[in-house]
N, C-alpha and C. Protein backbone atom coordinates (compact mmCIF):
# COMPACT_ATOMS: atom_id res chain seq x y z
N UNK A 1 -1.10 -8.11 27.09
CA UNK A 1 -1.52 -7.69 25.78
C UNK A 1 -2.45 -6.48 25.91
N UNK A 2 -2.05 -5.44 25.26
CA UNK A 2 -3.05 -4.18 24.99
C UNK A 2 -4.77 -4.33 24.72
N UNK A 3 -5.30 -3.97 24.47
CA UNK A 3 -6.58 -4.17 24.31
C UNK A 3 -6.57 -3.28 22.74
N UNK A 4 -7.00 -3.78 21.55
CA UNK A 4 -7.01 -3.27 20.23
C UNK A 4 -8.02 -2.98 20.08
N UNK A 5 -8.52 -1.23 19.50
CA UNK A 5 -9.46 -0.80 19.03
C UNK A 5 -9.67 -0.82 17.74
N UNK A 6 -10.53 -1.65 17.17
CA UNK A 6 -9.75 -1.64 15.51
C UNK A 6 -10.31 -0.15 14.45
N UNK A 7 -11.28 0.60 15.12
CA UNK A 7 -12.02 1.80 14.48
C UNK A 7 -10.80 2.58 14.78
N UNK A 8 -10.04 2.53 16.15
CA UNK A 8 -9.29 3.78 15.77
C UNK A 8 -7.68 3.16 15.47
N UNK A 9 -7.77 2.11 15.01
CA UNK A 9 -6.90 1.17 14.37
C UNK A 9 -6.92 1.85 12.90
N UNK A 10 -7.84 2.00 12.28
CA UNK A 10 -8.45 2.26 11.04
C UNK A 10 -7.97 3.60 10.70
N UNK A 11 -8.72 4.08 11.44
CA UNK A 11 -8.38 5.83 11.66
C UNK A 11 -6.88 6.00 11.62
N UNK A 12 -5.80 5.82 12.38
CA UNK A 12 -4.71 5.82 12.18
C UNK A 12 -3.91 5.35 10.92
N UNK A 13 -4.76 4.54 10.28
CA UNK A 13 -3.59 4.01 8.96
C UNK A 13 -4.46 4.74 7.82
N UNK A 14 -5.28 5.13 7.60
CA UNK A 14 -6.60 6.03 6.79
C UNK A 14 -5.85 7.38 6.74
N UNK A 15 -5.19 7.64 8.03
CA UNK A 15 -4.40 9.46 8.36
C UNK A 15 -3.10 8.95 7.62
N UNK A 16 -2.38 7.59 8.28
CA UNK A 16 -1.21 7.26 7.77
C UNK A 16 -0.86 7.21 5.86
N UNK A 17 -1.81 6.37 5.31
CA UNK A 17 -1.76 6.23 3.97
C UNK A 17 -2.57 7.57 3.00
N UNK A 18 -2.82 8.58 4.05
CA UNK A 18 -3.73 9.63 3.45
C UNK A 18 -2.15 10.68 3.01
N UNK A 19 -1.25 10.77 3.45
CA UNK A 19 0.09 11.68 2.67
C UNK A 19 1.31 10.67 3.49
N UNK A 20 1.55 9.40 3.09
CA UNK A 20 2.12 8.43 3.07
C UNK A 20 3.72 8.73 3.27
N UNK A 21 4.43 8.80 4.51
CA UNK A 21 5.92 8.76 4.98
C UNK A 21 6.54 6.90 5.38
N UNK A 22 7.42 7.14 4.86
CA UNK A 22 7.94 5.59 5.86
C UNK A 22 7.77 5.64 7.63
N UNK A 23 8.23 6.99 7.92
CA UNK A 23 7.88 6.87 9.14
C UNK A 23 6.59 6.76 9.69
N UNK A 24 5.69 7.40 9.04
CA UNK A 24 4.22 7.46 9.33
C UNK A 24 3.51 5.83 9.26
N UNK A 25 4.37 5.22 8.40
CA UNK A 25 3.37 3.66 7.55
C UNK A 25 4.40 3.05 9.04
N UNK A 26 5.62 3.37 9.06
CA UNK A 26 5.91 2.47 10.61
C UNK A 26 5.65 2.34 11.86
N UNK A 27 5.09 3.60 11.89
CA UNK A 27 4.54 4.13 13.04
C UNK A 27 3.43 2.98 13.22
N UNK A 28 3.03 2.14 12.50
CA UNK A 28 1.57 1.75 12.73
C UNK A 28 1.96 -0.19 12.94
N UNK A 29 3.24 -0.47 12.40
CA UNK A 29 3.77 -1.51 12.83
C UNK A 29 5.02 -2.02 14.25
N UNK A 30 4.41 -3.29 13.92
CA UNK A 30 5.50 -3.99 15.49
C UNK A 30 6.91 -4.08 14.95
N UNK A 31 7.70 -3.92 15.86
CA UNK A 31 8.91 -4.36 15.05
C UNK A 31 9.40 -5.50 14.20
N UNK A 32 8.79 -6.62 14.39
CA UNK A 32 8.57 -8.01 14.04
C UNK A 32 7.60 -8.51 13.37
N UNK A 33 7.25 -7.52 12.47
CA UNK A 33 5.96 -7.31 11.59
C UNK A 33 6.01 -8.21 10.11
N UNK A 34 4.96 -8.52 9.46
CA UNK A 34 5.23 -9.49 8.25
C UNK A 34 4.59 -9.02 7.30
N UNK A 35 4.60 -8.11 6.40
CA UNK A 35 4.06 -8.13 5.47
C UNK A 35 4.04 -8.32 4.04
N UNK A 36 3.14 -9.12 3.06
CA UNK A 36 3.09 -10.06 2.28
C UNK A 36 2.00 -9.87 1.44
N UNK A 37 2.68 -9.48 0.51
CA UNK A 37 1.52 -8.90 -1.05
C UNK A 37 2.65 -9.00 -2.91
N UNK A 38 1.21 -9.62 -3.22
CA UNK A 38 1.46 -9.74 -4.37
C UNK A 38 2.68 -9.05 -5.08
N UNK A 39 3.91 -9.27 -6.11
CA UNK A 39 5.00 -8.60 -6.80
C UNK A 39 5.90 -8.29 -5.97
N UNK A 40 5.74 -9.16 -4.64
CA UNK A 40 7.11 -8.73 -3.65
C UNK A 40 7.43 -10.14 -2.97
N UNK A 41 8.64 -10.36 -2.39
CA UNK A 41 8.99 -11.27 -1.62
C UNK A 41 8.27 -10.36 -0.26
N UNK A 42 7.92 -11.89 1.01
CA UNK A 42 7.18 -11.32 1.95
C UNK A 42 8.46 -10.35 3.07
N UNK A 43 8.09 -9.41 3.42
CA UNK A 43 9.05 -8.76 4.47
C UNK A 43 8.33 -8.79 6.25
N UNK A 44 9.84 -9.08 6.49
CA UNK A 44 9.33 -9.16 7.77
C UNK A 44 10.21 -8.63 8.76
N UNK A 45 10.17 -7.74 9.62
CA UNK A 45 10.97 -6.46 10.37
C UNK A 45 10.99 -5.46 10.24
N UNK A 46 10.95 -4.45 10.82
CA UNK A 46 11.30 -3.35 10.52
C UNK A 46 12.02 -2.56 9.43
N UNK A 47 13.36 -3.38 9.30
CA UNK A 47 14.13 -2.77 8.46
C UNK A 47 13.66 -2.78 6.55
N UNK A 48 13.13 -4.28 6.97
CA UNK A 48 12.85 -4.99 5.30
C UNK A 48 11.19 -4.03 5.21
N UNK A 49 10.52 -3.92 6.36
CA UNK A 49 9.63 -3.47 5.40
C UNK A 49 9.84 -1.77 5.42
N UNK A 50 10.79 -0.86 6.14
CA UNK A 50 10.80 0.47 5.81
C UNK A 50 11.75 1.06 4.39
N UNK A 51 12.59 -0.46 4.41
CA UNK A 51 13.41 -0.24 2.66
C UNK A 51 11.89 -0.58 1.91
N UNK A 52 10.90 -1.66 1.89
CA UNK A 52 10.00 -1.65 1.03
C UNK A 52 9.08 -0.72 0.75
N UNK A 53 8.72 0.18 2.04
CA UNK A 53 8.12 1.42 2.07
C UNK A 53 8.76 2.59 1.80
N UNK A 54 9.94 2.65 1.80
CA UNK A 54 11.13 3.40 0.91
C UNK A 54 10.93 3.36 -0.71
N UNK A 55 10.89 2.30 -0.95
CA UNK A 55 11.35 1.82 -2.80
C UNK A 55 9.90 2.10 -2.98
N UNK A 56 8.71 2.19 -2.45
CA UNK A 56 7.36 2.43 -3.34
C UNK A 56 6.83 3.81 -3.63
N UNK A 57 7.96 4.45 -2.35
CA UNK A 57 7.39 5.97 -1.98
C UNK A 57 8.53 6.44 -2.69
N UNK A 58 9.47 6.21 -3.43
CA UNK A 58 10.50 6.91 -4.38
C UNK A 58 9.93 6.80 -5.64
N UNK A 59 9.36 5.46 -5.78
CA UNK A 59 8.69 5.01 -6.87
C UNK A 59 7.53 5.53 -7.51
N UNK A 60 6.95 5.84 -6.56
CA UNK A 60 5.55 6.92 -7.03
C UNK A 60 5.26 7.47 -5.58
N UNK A 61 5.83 8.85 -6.04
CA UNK A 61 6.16 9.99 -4.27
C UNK A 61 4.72 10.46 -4.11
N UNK A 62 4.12 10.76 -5.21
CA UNK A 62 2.57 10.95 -5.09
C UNK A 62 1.87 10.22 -4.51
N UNK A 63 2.24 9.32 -4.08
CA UNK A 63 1.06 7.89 -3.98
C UNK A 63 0.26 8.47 -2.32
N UNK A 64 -1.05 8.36 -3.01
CA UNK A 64 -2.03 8.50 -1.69
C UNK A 64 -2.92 7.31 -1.70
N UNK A 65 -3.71 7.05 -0.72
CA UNK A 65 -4.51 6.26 -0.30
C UNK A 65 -5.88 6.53 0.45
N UNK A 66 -6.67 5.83 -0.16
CA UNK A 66 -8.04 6.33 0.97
C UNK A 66 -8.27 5.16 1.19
N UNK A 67 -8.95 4.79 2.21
CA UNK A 67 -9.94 3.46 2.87
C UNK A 67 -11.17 3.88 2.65
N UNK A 68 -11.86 2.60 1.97
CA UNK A 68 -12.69 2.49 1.33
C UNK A 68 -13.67 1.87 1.77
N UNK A 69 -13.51 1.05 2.76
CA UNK A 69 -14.30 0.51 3.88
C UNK A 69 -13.82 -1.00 4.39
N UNK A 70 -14.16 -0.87 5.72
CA UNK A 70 -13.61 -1.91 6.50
C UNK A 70 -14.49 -2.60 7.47
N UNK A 71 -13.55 -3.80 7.48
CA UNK A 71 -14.45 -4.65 9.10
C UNK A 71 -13.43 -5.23 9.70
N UNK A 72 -14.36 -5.48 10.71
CA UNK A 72 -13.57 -5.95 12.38
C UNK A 72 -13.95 -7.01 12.06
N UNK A 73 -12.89 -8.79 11.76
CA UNK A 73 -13.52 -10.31 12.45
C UNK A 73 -13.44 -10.02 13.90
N UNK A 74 -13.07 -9.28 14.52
CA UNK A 74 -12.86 -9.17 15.74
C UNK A 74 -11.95 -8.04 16.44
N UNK A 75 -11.25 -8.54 17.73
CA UNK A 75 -10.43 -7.24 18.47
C UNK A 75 -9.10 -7.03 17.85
N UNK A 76 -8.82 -7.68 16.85
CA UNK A 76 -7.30 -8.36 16.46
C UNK A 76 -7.20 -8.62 14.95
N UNK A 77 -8.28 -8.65 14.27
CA UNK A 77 -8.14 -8.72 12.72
C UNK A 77 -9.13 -8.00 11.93
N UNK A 78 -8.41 -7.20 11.31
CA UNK A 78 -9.55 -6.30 10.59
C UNK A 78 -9.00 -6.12 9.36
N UNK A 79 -10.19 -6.06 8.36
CA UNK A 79 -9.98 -6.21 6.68
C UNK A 79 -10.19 -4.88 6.19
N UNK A 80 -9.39 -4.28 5.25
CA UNK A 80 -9.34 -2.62 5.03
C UNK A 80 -9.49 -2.82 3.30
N UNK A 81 -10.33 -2.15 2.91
CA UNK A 81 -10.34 -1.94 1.70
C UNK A 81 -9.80 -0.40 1.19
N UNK A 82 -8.13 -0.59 0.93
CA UNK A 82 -8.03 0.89 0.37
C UNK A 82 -7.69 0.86 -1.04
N UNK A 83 -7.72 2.38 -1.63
CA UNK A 83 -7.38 2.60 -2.95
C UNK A 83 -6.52 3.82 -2.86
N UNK A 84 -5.21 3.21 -4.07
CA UNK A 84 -4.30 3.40 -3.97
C UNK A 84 -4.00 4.50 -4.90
N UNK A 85 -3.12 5.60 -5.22
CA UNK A 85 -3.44 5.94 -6.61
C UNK A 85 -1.80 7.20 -6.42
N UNK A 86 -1.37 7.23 -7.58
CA UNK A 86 -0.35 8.49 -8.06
C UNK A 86 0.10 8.33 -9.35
N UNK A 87 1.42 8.61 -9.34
CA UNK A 87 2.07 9.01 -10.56
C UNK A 87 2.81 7.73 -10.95
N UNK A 88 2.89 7.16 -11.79
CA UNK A 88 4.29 6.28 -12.26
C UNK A 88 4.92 6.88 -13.74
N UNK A 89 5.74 6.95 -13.75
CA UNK A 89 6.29 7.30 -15.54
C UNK A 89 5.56 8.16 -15.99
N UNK A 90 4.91 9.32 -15.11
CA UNK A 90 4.31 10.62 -15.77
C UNK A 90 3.15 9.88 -15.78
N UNK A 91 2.66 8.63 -15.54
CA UNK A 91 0.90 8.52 -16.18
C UNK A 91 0.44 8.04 -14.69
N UNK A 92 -0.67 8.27 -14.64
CA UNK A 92 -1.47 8.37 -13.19
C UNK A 92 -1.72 6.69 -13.45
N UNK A 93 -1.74 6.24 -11.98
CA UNK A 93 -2.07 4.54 -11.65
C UNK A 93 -2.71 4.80 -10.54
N UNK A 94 -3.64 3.99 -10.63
CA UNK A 94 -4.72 3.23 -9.22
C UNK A 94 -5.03 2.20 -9.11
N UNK A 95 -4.86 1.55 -7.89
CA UNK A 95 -5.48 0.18 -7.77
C UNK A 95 -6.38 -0.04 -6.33
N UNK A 96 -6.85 -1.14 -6.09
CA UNK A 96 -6.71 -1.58 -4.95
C UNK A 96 -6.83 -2.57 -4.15
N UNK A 97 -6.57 -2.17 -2.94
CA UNK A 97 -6.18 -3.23 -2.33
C UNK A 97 -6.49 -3.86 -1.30
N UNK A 98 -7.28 -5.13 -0.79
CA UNK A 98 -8.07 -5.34 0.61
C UNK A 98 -7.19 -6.61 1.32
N UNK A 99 -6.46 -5.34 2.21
CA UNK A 99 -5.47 -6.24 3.37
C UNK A 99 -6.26 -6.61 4.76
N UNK A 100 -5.69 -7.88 5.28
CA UNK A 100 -5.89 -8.62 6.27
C UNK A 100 -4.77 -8.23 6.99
N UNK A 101 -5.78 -7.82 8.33
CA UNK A 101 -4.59 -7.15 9.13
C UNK A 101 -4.59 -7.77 10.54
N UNK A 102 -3.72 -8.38 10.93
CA UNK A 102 -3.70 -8.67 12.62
C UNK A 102 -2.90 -8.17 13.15
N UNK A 103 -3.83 -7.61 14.16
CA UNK A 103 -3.24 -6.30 15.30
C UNK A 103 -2.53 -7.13 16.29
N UNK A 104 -1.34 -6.65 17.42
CA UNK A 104 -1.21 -7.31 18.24
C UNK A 104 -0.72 -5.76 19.06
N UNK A 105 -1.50 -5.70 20.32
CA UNK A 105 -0.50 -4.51 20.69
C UNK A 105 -1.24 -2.61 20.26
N UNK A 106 -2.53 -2.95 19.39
CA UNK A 106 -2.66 -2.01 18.86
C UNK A 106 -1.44 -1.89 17.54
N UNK A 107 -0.85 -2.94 17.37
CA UNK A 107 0.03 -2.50 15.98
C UNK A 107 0.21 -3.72 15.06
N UNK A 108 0.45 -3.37 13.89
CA UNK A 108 0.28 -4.31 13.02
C UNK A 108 1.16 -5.37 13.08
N UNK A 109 1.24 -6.86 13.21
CA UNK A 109 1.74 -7.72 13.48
C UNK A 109 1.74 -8.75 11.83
N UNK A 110 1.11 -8.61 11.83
CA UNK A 110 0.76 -9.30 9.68
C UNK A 110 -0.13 -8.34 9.24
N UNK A 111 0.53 -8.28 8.09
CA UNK A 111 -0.85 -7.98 6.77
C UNK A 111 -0.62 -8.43 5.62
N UNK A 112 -1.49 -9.16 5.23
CA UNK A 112 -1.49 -9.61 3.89
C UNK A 112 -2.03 -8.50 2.50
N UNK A 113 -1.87 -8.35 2.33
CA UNK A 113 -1.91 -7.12 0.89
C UNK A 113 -2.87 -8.20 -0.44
N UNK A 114 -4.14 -8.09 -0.46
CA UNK A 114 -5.15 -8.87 -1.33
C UNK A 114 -4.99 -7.37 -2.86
N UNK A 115 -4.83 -7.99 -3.93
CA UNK A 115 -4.70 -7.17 -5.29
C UNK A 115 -4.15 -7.86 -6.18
N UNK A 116 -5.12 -7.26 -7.42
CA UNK A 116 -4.82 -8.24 -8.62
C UNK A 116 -3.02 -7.35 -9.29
N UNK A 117 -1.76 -8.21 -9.37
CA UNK A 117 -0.85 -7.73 -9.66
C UNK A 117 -0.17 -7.76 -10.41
N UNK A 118 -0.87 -8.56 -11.35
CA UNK A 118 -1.13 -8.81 -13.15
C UNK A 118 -1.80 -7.52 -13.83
N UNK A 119 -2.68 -7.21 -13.54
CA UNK A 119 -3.47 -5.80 -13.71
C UNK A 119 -2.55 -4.85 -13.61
N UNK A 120 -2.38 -4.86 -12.41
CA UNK A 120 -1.39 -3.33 -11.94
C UNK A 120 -0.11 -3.31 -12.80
N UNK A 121 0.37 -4.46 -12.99
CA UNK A 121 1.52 -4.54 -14.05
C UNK A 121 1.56 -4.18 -15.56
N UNK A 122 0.22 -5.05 -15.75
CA UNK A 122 -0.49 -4.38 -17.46
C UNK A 122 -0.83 -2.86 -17.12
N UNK A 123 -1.32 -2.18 -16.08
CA UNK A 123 -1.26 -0.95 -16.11
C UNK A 123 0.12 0.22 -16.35
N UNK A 124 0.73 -0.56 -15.48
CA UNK A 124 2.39 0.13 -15.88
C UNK A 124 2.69 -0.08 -17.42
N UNK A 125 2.27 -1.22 -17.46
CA UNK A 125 3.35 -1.52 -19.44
C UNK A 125 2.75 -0.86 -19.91
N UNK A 126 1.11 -0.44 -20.30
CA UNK A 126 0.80 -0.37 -21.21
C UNK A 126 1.15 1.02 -21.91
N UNK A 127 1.57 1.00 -22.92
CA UNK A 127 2.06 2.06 -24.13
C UNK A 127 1.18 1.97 -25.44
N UNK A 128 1.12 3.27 -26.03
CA UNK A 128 0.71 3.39 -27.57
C UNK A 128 1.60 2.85 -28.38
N UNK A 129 2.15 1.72 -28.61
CA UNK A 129 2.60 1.55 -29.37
C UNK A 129 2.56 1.68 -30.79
N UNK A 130 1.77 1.83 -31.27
CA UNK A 130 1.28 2.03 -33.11
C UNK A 130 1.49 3.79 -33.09
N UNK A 131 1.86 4.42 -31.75
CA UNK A 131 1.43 5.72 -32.19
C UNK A 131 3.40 5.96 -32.60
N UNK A 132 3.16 7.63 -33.14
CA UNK A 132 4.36 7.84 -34.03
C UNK A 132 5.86 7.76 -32.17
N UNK A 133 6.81 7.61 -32.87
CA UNK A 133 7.47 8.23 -31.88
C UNK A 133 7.83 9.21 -30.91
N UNK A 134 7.98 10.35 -31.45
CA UNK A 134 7.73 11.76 -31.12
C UNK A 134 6.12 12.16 -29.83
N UNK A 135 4.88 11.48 -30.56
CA UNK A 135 4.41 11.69 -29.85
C UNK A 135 4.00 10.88 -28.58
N UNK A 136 4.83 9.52 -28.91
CA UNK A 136 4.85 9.23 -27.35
C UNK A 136 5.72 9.43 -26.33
N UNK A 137 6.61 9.88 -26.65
CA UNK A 137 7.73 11.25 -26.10
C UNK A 137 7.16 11.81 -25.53
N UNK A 138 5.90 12.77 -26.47
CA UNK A 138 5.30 13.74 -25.75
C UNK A 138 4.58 13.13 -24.44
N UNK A 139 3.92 12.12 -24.35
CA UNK A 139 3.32 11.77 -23.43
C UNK A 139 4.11 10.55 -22.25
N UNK A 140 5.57 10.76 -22.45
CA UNK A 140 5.76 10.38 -21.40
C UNK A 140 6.66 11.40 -20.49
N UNK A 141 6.22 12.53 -20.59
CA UNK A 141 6.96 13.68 -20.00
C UNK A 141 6.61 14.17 -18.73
């Protein structure tokens, strides 16, 4: 087993989620990787989670991320607080999110994805509804 640095564990997914590629977010996982967050079935492999990192980054191509601050329980699990933020349907969304991460290898082996996804959902729906038609046209352009 590698010896895991989790600061420059950090550093690497902070660069990774800072202009966000599938290849870049895989780069940082094992092949046999699990990850498991709220509004998704859990994925686990390579393949399932670079289609899931596919469908979010088509979904909102803007989407950046900063880390917001983190800790080490140790050489092997470290808790990341990032915030998330881009475009959906023309209107800007942010959330965030504090994943549990166990390293194995220097690479991500689980992460659990902690976020409220009731919120983030009422953030997507929400519309002017009472306003005229036309001008919510205008504002979803």
């Amino acid at each position: 087993m590698v010896q895991t640095d989790p600061a420059e564990f950090v550093r690497r997914f902070a660069d990774a989620w800072s202009a966000p590629t599938v290849e870049g977010l895989m780069a940082l996982t094992r092949p046999d990787a699990t990850l498991t967050q709220p509004l998704a079935a859990p994925a686990h492999g390579h393949d399932r989670l670079a289609n899931l990192f596919d469908e979010l980054l088509q979904t909102i191509p803007d989407l950046r991320g900063e880390v917001v601050s983190w800790a080490a329980a140790d050489e092997q699990t470290v808790f990341v607080e990032l915030r998330l933020a881009g475009t959906f349907g023309r209107r800007p969304i942010e959330w965030v999110t504090v994943d549990k991460i166990v390293l194995r290898d220097g690479l991500v082996a689980e992460r659990t994805a902690h976020f409220d996804g009731l919120r983030l959902l009422g953030s997507i729906a929400r519309r002017p509804r009472g306003w005229p038609v036309w001008l919510r046209a205008k504002l979803d352009r």
